[in-house]
Each structure stands twice: as C-alpha cells, then as structure tokens.
C-alpha atoms as a PDB file:
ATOM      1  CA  UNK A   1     -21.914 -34.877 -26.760  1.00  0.00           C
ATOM      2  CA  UNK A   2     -24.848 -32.331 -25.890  1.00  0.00           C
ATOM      3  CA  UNK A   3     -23.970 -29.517 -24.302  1.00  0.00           C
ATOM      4  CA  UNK A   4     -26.157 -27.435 -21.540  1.00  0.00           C
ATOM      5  CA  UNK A   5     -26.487 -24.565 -24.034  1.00  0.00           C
ATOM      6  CA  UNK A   6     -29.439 -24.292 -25.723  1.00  0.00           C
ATOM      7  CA  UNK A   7     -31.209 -26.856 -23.734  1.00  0.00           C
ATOM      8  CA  UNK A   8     -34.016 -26.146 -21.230  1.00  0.00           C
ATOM      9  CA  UNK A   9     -32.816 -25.878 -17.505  1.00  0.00           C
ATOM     10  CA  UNK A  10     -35.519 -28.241 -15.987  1.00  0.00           C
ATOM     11  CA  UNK A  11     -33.957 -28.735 -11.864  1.00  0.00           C
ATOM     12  CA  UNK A  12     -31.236 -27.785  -9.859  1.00  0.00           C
ATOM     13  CA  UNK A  13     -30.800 -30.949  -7.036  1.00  0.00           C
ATOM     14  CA  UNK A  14     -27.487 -31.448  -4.669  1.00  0.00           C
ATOM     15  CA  UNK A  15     -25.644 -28.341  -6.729  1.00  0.00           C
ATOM     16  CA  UNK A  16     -25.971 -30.663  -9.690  1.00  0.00           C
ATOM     17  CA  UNK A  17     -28.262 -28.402 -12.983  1.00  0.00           C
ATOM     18  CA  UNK A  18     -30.209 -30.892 -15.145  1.00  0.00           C
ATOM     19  CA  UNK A  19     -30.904 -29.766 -18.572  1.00  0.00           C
ATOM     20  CA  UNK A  20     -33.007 -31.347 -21.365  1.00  0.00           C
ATOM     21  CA  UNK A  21     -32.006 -31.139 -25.113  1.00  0.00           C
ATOM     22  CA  UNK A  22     -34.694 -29.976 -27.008  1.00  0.00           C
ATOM     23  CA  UNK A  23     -34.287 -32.884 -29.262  1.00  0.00           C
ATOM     24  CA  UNK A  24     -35.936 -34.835 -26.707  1.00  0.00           C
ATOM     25  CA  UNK A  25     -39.442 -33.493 -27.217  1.00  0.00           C
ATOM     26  CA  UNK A  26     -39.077 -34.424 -30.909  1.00  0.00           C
ATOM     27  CA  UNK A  27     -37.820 -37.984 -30.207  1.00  0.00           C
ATOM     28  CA  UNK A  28     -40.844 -38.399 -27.046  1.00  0.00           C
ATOM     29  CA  UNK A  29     -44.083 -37.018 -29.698  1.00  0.00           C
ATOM     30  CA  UNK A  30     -42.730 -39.736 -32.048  1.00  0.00           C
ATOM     31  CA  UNK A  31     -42.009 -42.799 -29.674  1.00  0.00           C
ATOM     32  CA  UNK A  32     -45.525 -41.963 -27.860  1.00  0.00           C
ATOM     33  CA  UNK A  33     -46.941 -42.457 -31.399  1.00  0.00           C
ATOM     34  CA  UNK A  34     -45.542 -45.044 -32.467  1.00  0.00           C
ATOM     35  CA  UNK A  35     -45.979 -47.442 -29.728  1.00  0.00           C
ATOM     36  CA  UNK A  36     -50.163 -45.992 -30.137  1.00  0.00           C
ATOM     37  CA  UNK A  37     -52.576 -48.986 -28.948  1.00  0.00           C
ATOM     38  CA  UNK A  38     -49.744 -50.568 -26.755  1.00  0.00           C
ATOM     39  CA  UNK A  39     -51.861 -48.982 -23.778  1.00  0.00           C
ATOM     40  CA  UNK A  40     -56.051 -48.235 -23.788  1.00  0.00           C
ATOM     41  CA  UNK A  41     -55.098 -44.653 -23.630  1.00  0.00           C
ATOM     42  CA  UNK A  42     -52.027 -42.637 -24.951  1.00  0.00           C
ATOM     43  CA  UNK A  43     -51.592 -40.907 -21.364  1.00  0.00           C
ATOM     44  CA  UNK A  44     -49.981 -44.616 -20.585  1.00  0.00           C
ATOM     45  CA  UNK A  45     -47.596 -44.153 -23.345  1.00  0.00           C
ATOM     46  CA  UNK A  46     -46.470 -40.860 -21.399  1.00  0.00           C
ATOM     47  CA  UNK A  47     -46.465 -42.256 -18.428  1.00  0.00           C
ATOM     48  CA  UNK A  48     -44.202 -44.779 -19.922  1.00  0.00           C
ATOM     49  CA  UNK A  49     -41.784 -42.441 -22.096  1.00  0.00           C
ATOM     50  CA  UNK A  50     -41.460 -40.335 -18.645  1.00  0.00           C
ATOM     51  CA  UNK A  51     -40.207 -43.164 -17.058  1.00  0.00           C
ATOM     52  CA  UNK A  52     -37.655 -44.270 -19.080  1.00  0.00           C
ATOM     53  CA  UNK A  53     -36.625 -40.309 -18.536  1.00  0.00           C
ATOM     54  CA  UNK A  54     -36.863 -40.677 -14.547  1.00  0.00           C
ATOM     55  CA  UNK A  55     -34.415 -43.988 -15.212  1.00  0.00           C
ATOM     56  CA  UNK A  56     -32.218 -41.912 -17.423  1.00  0.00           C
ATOM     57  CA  UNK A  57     -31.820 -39.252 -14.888  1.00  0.00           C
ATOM     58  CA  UNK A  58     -31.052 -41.269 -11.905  1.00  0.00           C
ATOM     59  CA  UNK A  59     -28.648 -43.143 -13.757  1.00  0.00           C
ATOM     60  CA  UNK A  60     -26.898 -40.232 -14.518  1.00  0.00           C
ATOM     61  CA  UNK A  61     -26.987 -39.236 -10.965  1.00  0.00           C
ATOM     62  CA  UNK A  62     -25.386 -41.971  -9.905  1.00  0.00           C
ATOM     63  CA  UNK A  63     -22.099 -41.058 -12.180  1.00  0.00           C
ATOM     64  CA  UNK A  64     -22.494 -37.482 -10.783  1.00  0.00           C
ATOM     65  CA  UNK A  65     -22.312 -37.975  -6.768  1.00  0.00           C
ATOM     66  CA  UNK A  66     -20.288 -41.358  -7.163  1.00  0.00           C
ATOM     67  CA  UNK A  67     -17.860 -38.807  -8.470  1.00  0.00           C
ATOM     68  CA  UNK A  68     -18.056 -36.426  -5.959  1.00  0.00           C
ATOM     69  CA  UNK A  69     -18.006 -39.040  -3.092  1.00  0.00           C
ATOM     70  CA  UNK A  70     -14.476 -39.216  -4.258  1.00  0.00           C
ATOM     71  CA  UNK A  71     -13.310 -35.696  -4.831  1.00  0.00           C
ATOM     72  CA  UNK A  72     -14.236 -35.020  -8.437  1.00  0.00           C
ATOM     73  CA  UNK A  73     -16.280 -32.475  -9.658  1.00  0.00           C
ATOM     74  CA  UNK A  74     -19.852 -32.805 -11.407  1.00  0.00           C
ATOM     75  CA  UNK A  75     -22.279 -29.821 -11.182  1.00  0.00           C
ATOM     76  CA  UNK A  76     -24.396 -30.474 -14.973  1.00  0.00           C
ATOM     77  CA  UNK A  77     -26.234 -32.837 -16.395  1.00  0.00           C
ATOM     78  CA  UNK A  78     -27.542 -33.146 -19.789  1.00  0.00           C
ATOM     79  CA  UNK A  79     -30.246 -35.688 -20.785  1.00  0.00           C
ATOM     80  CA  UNK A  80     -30.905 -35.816 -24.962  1.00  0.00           C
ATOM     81  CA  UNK A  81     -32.516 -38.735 -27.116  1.00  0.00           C
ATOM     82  CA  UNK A  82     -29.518 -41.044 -26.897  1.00  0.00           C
ATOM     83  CA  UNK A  83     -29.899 -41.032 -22.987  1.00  0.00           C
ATOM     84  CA  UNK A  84     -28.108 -38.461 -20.812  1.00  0.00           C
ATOM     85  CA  UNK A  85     -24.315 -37.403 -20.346  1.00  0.00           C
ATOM     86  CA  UNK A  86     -23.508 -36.324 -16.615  1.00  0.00           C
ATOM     87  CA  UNK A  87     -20.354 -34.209 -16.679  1.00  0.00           C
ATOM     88  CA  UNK A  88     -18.075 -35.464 -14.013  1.00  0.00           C
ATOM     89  CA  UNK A  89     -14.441 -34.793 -13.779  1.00  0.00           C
ATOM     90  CA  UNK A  90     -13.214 -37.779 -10.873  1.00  0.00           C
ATOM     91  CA  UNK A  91      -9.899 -37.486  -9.676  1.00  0.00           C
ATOM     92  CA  UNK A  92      -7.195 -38.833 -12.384  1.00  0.00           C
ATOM     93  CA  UNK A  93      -6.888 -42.804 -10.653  1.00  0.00           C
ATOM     94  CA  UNK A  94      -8.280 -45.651 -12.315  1.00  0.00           C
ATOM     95  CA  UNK A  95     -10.358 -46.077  -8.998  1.00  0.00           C
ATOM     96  CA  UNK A  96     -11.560 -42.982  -8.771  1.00  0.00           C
ATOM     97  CA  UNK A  97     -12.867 -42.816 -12.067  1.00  0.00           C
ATOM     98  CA  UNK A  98     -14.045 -46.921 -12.115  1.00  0.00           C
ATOM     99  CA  UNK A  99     -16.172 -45.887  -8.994  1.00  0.00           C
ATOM    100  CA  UNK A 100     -17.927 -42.970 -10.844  1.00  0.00           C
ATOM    101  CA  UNK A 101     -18.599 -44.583 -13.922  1.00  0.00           C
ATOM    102  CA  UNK A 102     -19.810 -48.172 -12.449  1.00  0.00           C
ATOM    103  CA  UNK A 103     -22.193 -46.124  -9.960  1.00  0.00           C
ATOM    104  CA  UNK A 104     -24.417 -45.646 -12.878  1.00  0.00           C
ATOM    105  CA  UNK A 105     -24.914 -48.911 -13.919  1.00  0.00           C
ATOM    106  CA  UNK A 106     -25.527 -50.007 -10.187  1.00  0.00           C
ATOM    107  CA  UNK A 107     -28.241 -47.320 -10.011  1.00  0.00           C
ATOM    108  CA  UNK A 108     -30.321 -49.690 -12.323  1.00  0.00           C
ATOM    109  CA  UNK A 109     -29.887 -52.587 -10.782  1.00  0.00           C
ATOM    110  CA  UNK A 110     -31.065 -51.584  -7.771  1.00  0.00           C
ATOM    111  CA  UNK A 111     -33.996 -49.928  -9.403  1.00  0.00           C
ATOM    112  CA  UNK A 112     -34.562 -53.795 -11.023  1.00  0.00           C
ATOM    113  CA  UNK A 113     -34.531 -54.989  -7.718  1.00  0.00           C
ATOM    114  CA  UNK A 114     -37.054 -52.324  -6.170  1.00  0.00           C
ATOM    115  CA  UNK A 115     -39.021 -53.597  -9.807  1.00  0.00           C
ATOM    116  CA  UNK A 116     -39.131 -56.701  -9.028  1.00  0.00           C
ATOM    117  CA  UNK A 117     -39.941 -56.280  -5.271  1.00  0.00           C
ATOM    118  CA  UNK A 118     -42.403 -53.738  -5.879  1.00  0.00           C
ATOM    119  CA  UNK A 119     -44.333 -55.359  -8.829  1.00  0.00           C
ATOM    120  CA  UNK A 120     -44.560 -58.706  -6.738  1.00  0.00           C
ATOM    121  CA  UNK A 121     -46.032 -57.052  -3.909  1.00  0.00           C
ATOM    122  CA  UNK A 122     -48.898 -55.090  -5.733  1.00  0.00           C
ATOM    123  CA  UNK A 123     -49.264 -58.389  -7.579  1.00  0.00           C
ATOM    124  CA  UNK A 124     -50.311 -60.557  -4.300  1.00  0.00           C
ATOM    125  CA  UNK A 125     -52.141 -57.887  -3.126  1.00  0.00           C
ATOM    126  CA  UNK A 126     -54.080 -58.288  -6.174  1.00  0.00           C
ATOM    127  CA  UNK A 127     -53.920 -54.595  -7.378  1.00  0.00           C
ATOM    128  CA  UNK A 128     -53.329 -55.738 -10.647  1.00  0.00           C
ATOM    129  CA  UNK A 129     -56.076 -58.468 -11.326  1.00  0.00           C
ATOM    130  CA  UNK A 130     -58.214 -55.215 -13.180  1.00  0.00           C
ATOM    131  CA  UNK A 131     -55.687 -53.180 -14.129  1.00  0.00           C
ATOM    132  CA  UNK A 132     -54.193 -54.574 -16.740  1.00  0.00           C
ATOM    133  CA  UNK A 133     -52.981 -50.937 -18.339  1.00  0.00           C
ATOM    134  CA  UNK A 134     -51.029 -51.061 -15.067  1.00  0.00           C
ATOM    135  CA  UNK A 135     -49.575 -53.858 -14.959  1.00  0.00           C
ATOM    136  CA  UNK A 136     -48.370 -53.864 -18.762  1.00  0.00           C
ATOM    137  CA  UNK A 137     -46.494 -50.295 -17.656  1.00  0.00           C
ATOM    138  CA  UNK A 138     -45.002 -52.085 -14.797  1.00  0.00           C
ATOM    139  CA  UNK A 139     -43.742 -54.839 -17.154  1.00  0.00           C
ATOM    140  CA  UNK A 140     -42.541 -52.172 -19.901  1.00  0.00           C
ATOM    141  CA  UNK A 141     -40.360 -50.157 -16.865  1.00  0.00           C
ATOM    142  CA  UNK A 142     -38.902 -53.149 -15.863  1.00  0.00           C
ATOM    143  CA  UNK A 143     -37.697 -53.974 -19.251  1.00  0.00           C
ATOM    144  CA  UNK A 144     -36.835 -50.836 -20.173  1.00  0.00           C
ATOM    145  CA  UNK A 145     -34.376 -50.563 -16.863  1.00  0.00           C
ATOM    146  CA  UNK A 146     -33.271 -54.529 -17.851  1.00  0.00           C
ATOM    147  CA  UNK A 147     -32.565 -52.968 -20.995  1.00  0.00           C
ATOM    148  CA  UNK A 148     -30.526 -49.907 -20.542  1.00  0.00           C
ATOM    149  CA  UNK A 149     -28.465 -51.785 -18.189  1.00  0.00           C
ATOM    150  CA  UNK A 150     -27.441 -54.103 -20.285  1.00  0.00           C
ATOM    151  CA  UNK A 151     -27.044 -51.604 -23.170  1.00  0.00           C
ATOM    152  CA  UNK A 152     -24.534 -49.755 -20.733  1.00  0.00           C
ATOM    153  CA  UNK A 153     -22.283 -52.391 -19.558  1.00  0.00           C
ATOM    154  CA  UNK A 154     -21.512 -53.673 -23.195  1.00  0.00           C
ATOM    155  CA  UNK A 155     -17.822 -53.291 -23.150  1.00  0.00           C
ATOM    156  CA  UNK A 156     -17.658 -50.705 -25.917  1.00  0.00           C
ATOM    157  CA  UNK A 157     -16.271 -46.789 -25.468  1.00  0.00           C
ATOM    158  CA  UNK A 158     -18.109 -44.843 -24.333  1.00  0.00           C
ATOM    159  CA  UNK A 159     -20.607 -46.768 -22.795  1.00  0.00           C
ATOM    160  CA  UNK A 160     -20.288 -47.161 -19.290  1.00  0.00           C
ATOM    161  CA  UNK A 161     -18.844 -51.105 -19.919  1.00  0.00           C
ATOM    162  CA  UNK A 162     -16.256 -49.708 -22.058  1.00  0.00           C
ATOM    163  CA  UNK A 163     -15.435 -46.763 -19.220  1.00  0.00           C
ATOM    164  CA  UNK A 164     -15.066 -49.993 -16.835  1.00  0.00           C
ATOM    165  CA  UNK A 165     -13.111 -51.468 -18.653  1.00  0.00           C
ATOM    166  CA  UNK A 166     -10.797 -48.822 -19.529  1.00  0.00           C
ATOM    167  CA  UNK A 167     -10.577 -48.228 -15.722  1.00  0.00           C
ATOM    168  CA  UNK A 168      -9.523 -51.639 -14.849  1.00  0.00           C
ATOM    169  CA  UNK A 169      -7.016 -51.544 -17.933  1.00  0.00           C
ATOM    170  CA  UNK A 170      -5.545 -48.341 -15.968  1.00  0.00           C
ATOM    171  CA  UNK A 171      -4.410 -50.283 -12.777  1.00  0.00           C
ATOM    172  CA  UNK A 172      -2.177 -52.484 -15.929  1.00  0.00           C
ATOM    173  CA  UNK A 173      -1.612 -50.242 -18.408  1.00  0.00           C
ATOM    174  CA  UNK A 174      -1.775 -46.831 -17.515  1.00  0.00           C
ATOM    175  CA  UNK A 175      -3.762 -44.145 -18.307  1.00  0.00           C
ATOM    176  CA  UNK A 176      -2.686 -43.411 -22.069  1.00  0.00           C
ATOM    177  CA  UNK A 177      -2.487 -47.270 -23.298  1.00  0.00           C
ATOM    178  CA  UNK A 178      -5.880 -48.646 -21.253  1.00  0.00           C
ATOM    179  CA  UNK A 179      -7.512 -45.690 -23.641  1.00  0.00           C
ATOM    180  CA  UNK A 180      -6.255 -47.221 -26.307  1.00  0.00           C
ATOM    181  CA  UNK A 181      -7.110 -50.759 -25.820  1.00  0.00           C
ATOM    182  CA  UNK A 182     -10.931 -49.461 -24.853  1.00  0.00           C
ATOM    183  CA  UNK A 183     -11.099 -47.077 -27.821  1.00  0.00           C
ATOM    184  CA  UNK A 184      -9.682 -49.550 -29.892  1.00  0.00           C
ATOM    185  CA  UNK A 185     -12.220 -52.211 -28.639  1.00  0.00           C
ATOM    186  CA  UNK A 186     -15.206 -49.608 -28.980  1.00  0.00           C
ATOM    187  CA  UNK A 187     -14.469 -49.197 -32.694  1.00  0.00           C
ATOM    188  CA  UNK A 188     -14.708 -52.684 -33.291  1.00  0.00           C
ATOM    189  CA  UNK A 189     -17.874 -52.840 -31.115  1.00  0.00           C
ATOM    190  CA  UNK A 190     -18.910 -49.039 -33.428  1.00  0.00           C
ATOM    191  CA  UNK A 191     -18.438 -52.169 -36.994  1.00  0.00           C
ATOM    192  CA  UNK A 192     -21.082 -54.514 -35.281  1.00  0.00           C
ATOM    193  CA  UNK A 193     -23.525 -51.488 -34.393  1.00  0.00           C
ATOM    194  CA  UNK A 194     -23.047 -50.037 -38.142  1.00  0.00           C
ATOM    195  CA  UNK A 195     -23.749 -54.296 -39.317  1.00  0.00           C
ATOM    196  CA  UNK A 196     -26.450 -54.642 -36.778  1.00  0.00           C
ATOM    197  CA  UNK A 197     -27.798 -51.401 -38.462  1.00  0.00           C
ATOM    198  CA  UNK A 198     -27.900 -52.124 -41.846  1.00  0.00           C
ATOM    199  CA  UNK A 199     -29.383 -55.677 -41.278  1.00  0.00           C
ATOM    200  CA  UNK A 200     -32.003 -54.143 -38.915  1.00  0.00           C
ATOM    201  CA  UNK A 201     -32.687 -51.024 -40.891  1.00  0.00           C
ATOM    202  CA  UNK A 202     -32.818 -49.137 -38.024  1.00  0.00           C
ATOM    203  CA  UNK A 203     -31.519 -45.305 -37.491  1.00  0.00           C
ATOM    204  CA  UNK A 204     -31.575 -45.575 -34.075  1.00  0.00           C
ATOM    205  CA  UNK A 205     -28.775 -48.020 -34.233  1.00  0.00           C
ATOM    206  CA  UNK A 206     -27.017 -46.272 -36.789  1.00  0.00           C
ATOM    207  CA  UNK A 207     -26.931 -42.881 -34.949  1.00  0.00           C
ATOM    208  CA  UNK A 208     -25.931 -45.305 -31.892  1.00  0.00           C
ATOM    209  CA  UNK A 209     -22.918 -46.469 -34.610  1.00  0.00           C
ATOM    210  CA  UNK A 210     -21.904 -43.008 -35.301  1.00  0.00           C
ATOM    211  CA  UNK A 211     -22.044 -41.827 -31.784  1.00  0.00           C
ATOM    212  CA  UNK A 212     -19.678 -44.292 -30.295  1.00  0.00           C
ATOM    213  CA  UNK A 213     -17.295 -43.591 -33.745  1.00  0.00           C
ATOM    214  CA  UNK A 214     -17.579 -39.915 -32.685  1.00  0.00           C
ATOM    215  CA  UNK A 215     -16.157 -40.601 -29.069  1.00  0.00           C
ATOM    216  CA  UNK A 216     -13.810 -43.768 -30.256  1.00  0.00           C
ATOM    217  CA  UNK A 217     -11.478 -41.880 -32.350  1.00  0.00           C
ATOM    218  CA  UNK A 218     -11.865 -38.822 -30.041  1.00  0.00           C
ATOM    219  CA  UNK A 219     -10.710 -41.285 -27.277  1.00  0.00           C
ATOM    220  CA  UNK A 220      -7.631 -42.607 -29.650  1.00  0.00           C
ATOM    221  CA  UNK A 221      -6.435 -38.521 -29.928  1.00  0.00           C
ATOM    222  CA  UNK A 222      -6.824 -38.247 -26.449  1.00  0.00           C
ATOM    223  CA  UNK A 223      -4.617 -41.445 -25.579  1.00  0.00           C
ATOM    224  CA  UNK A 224      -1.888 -39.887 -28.170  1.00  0.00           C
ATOM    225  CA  UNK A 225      -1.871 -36.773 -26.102  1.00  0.00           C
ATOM    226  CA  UNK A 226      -1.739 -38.795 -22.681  1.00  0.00           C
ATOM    227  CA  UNK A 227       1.208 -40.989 -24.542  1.00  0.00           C
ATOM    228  CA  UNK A 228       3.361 -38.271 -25.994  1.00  0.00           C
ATOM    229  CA  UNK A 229       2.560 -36.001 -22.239  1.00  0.00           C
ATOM    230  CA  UNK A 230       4.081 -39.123 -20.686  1.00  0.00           C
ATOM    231  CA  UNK A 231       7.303 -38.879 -22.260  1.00  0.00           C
ATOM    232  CA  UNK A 232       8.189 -35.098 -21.374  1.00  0.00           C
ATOM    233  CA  UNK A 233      10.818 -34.572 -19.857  1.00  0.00           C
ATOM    234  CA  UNK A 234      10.130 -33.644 -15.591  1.00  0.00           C
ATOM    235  CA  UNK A 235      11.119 -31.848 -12.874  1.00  0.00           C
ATOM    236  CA  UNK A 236      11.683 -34.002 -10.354  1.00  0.00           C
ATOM    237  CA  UNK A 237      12.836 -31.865  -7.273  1.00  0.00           C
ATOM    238  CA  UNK A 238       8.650 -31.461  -7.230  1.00  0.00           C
ATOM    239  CA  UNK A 239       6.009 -33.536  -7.070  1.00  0.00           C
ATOM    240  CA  UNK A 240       1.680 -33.062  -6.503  1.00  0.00           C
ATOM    241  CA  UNK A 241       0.896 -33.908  -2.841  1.00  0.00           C
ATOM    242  CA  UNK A 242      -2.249 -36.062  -4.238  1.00  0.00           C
ATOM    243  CA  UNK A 243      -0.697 -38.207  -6.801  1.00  0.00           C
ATOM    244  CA  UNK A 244       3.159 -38.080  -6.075  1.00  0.00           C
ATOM    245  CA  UNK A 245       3.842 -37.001 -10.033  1.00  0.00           C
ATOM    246  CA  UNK A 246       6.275 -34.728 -11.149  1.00  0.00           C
ATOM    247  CA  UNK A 247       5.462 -31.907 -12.924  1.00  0.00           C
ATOM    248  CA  UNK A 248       6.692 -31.525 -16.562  1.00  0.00           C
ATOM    249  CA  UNK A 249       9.435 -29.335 -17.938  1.00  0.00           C
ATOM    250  CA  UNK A 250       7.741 -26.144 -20.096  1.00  0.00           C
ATOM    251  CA  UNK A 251       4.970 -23.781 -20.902  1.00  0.00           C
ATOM    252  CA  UNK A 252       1.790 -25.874 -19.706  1.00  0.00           C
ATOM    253  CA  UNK A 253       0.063 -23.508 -17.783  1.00  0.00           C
ATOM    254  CA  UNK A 254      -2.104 -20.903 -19.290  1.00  0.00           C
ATOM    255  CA  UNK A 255      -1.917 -17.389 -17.046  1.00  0.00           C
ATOM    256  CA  UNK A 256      -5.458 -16.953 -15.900  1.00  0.00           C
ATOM    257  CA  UNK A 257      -5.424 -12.955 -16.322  1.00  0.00           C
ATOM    258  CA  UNK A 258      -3.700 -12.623 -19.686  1.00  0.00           C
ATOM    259  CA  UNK A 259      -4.284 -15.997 -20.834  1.00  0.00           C
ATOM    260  CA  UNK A 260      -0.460 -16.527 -22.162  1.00  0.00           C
ATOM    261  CA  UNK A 261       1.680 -19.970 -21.096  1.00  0.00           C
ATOM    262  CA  UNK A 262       4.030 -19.891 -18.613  1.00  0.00           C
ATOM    263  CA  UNK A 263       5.664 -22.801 -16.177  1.00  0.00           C
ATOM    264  CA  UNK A 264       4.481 -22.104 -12.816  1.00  0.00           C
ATOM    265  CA  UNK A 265       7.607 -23.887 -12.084  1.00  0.00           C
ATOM    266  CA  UNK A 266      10.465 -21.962 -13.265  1.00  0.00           C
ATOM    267  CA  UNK A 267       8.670 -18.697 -12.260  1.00  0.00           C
ATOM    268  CA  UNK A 268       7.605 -20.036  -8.149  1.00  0.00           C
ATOM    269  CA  UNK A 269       4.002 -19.169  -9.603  1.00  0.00           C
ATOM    270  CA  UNK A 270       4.237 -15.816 -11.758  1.00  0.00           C
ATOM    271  CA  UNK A 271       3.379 -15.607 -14.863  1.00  0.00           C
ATOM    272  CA  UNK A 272       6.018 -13.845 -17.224  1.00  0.00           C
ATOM    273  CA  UNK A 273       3.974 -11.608 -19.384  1.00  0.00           C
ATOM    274  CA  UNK A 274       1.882  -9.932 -16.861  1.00  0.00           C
ATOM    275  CA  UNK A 275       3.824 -10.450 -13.320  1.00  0.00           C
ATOM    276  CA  UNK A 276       0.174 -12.156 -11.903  1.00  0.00           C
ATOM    277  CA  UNK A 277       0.971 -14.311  -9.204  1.00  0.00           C
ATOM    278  CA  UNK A 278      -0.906 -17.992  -8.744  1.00  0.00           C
ATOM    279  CA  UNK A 279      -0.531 -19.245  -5.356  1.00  0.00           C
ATOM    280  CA  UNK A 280      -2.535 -22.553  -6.036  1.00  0.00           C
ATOM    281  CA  UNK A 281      -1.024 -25.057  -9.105  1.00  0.00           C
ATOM    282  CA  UNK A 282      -3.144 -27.637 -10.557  1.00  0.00           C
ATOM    283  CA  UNK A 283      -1.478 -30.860 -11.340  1.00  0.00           C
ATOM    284  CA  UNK A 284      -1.554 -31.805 -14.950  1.00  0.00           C
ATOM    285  CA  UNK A 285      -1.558 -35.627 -14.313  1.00  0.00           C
ATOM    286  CA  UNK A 286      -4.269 -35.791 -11.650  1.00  0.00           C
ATOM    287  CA  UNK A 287      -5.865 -32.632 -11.873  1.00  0.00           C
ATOM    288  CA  UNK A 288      -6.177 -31.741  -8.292  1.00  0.00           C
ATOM    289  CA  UNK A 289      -5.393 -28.285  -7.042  1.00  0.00           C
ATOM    290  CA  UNK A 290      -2.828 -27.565  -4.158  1.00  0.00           C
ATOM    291  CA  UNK A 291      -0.831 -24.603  -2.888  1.00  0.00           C
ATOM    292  CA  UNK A 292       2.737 -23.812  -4.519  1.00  0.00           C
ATOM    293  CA  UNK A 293       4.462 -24.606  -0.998  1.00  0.00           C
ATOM    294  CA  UNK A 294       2.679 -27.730  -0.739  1.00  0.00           C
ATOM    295  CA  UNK A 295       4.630 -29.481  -3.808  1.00  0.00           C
ATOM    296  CA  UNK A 296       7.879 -31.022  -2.529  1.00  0.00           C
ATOM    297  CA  UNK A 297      11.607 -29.098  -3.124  1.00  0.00           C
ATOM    298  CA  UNK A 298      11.451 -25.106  -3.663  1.00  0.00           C
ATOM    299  CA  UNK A 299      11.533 -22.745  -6.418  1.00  0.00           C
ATOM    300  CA  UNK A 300      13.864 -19.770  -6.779  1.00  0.00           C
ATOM    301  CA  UNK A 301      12.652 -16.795  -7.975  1.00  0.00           C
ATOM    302  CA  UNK A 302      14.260 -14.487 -10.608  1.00  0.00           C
ATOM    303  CA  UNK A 303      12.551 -11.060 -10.341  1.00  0.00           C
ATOM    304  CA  UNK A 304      14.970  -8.709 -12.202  1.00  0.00           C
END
C-alpha cells in the first residue's frame, strides 16, 4: 500500500490529509499521451485524467467519513496510480466495517446518477449540439465512474467487493475465518488477473495481479493471527464495555513510556518495568478505548 511519506500533501478537508504519490505524475504524462487525438486539444485529455482523480478522491472519501459516522478513525488519504487507499480504522463489527467499505462504492453510483441526470439535461438544452469535445468528456467520465465501480465491487480482496464480502462472512463466520474465505477467494480472483494479463499483454493488469497477491496472502497471515488470538486463554471476570469481550490472559499490551509488555490486567493498569500508570485500556478485539473502571469485575493491585 502507499504510504503518506514521501508523497505531496495536496488538501487538508473534514480533519482528513490527502496526499498524492508521486508516481501519479508519471502514470498522468503517459495516459494524457497515449490517449493523444481522442480530444481536438490535449487540455481535454487533462481535463479528463483530472477527473478520473476527482472520482478517485471522493470515492475514497466516502470510506473515510462512512467510517467515522460510526466511530472509527480515518484522518489520511493516499491517492497513487492504482487508485487511492483511505486509511480508516472502523470499529471491529462486521457492520461497522461493511458500512465503511460499501460507502465507497455508493459514492459512484450516485455520481452515475448525477452523470446521467446532468448529461441529459445539457443535452436537451442543446449545449452539446457544437461541442462535441464536450460531450465526448462527458461520455468518457461517465464510463470511467461505470468503470471503477464495477472494478471495485468484484468480489476479490482487497477490492472493496471482496471487503463486502468479507464483512457479510463476519456476521457467519467470524472475524478470523470470513478473512480467510475472502483472502482465499481473492487469490483465486489474483490467477484470473495474472491469465487475463498474459492473454491481454497488459502491465496494468499484471501490477493489478500482483497487488491483490500482495494484500491476499497478507490477509491469510492476518486471519492466522485473528485464529490463533481467538483461542487464548481469557479473563473472564472482565469484559470491554463496547463489545462485551473478554480480555486475554498475558503480555499484550506494550507500556507506552518504556515500550516493554505488560497485562494491564494483572497489574489494574501499571506497567511492571517502569511503574507508569494507564488509566484508559484499549480492547484488543474491538479496538475501542475505555477507562480501567469501566471494564466489568475489579483488579487487585500488588504494589510491594
């Protein structure tokens, strides 16, 4: 995934940063070339290339305030050659998260619907009887949105269809297995990009193929850590006043002054090495933050 450092901080909207990659540039000079005498003038190319970035971006917006509608966190977003990446951390339910993730998709089709709206209204007016530069652009954006939607539901991880899906798999399966049926899925969909590559001769596709292979078998590690977390052992005197989980036995919390493991647990909240005291716990299952006295039962302290 690209990252925020070393790209270019272009806007700072709603406490969300956008940066661009500065691949982007390098991709945008050759895709305005290449699609040369499309247009009577290259300046419709840009106009074109800077809308499929506008799309891209309010896409991405949609994942990042869907996800803070419901409590998560999203404050970056990154947009790169492949499309953009908006950081969100949604509260650990398969609702939560299915809400942030399908908010992007639904960005574009209401942006097909202003499209179509819009483009049939300039067309009766008869706006576009001249311009014909104009109304090939219009055509091109609404194609472009068509396609990217369609692109992003495909059910394969980590588009946002294969997200969906893994979210609706969580209300079945759980968190660790509904990864691994999605990554699982997305690694057969990765085979058909890497086919569709070859016979197409395209390096678009294959750095498509490679991408979703990157985040596929990253997804199958992660759903081995979520399976092999799900079998500790757990205290069950506590439990997080958000998602009514216990807290697991041992050393999972890292001591935010002297960065050593301790279990805020045993200890009511002090860490062993360096006697610093944390009066908020985070919840390693659903990731929300609440006091220590919030979390059901009590914890006695040894101080000698």
């Amino acid at each position: 995934m690209p990252r925020s450092q070393g790209s270019i901080h272009l806007f700072r909207f709603a406490g969300i940063d956008v940066f661009l990659h500065w691949s982007w540039f390098v991709v945008a000079a050759y895709e305005v070339s290449s699609r040369k005498g499309t247009y009577s003038s290259l300046a419709w190319n840009v106009l074109e290339y800077l809308a499929l970035f506008l799309i891209v971006t309010l896409h991405e917006f949609g994942h990042a305030l869907a996800c803070r509608q419901v409590g998560g966190t999203a404050d970056h977003i990154v947009l790169w050659p492949l499309g953009g990446v908006a950081y969100v951390n949604p509260p650990q339910r398969p609702g939560a998260t299915l809400w942030s993730i399908t908010a992007g998709p639904l960005v574009n089709v209401a942006l097909l619907a202003i499209l179509f709206v819009g483009g049939n209204l300039i067309h009766s007016a008869g706006w576009l009887m001249e311009a014909s530069d104009l109304r090939s652009l219009l055509d091109s954006i609404f194609v472009i949105n068509l396609g990217l939607l369609i692109f992003n539901i495909l059910p394969i991880y980590p588009l946002d269809g294969g997200q969906i899906l893994r979210s609706l798999l969580w209300f079945v399966l759980g968190p660790a297995r509904s990864l691994m049926a999605a990554a699982v899925i997305g690694l057969l969909g990765a085979l058909g990009f890497i086919f569709w590559a070859i016979r197409a001769q395209s390096v678009w596709i294959a750095a498509i193929s490679v991408f979703v292979l990157m985040n596929c078998w990253g997804g199958l590690q992660h759903a081995r850590a979520l399976s092999r977390f799900a079998e500790l052992p757990r205290r069950k005197e506590f439990a997080c006043p958000a998602c009514k989980s216990s807290p697991p036995m041992g050393e999972f919390w890292r001591c935010g002054r002297c960065g050593q493991p301790f279990d805020t647990f045993a200890t009511g909240g002090v860490c062993l090495h360096c006697s610093a005291r944390f009066e908020v716990t985070r919840c390693l299952d659903c990731g929300a933050s609440h006091p220590v006295h919030e979390w059901s039962g009590a914890v006695t302290i040894d101080t000698r």
